[in-house]
Protein backbone atom coordinates (compact mmCIF):
# COMPACT_ATOMS: atom_id res chain seq x y z
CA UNK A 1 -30.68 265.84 72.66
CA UNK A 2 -29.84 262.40 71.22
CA UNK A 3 -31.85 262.22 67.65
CA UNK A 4 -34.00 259.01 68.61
CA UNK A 5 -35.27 260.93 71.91
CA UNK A 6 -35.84 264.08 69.45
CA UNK A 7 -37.68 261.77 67.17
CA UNK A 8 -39.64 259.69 70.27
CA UNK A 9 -40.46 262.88 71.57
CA UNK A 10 -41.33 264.98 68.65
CA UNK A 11 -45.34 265.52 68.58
CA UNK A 12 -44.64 266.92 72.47
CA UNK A 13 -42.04 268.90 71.05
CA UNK A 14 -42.84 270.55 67.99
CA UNK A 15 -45.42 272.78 69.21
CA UNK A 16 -42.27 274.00 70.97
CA UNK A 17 -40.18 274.04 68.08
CA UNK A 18 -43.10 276.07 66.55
CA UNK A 19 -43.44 279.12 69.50
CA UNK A 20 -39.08 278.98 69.46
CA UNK A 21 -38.72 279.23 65.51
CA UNK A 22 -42.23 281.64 64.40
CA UNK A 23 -41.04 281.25 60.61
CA UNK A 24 -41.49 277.21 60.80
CA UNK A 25 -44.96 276.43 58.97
CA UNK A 26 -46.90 273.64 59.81
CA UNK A 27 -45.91 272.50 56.52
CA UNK A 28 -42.67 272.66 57.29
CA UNK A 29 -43.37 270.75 60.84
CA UNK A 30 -44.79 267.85 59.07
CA UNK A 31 -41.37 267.56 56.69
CA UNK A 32 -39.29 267.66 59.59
CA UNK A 33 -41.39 264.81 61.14
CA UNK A 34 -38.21 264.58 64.11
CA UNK A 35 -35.82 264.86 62.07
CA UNK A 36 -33.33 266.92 64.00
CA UNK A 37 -30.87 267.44 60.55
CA UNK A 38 -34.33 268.06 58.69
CA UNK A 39 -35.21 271.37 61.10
CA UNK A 40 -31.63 272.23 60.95
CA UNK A 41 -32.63 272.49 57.48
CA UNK A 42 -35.38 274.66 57.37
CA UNK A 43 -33.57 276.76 60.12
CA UNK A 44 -31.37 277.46 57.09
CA UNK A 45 -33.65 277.78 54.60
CA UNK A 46 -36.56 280.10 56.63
CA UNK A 47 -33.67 282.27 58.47
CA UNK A 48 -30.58 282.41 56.34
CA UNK A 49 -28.48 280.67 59.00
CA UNK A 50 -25.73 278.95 57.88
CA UNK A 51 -25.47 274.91 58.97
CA UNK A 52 -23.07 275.61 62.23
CA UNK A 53 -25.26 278.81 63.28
CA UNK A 54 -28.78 276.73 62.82
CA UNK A 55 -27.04 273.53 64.43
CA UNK A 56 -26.23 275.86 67.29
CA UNK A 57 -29.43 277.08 67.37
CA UNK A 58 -30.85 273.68 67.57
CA UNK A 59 -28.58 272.87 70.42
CA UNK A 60 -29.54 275.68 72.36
CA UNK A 61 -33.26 275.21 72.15
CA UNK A 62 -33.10 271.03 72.71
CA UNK A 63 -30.50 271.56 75.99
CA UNK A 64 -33.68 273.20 77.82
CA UNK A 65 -35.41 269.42 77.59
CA UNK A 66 -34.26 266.10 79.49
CA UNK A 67 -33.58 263.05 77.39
CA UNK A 68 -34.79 260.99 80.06
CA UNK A 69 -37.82 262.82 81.36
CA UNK A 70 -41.11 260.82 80.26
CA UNK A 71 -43.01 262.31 77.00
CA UNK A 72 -46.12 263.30 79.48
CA UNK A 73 -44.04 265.49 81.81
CA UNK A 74 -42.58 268.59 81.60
CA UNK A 75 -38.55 268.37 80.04
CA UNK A 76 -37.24 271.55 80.73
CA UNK A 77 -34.83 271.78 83.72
């Protein structure tokens, strides 16, 4: 997912982020604010991953949503 759309799309999605990653805090879901490089951050940080394994990660979770699908509707595919 492009990091503007991530960013646009972030108060729909981190409730998501939230159920995928249990470890994230809400704490830690206001610093990341949609901040794609910020939650592969705390990825790091909350489960030891190393950048390329918590980047992967990321990229895993965000290819279940559409870019282009409006913020009201359902992204996955």
């Amino acid at each position: 997912m492009d990091n503007n759309v991530f960013k646009g799309k972030w108060k729909q999605l981190k409730g998501e982020a939230q159920k995928q990653w249990g470890k994230l805090t809400d704490d830690d879901m206001d610093v990341i604010n949609g901040e794609k490089d910020k939650l592969v951050g705390k990825l790091q940080e909350r489960y030891g991953h190393t950048k390329d394994a918590a980047e992967d990660e990321y990229h895993r979770w965000s290819s279940s949503y559409r870019d282009d699908a409006p913020a009201d509707t359902d992204r996955r595919i």
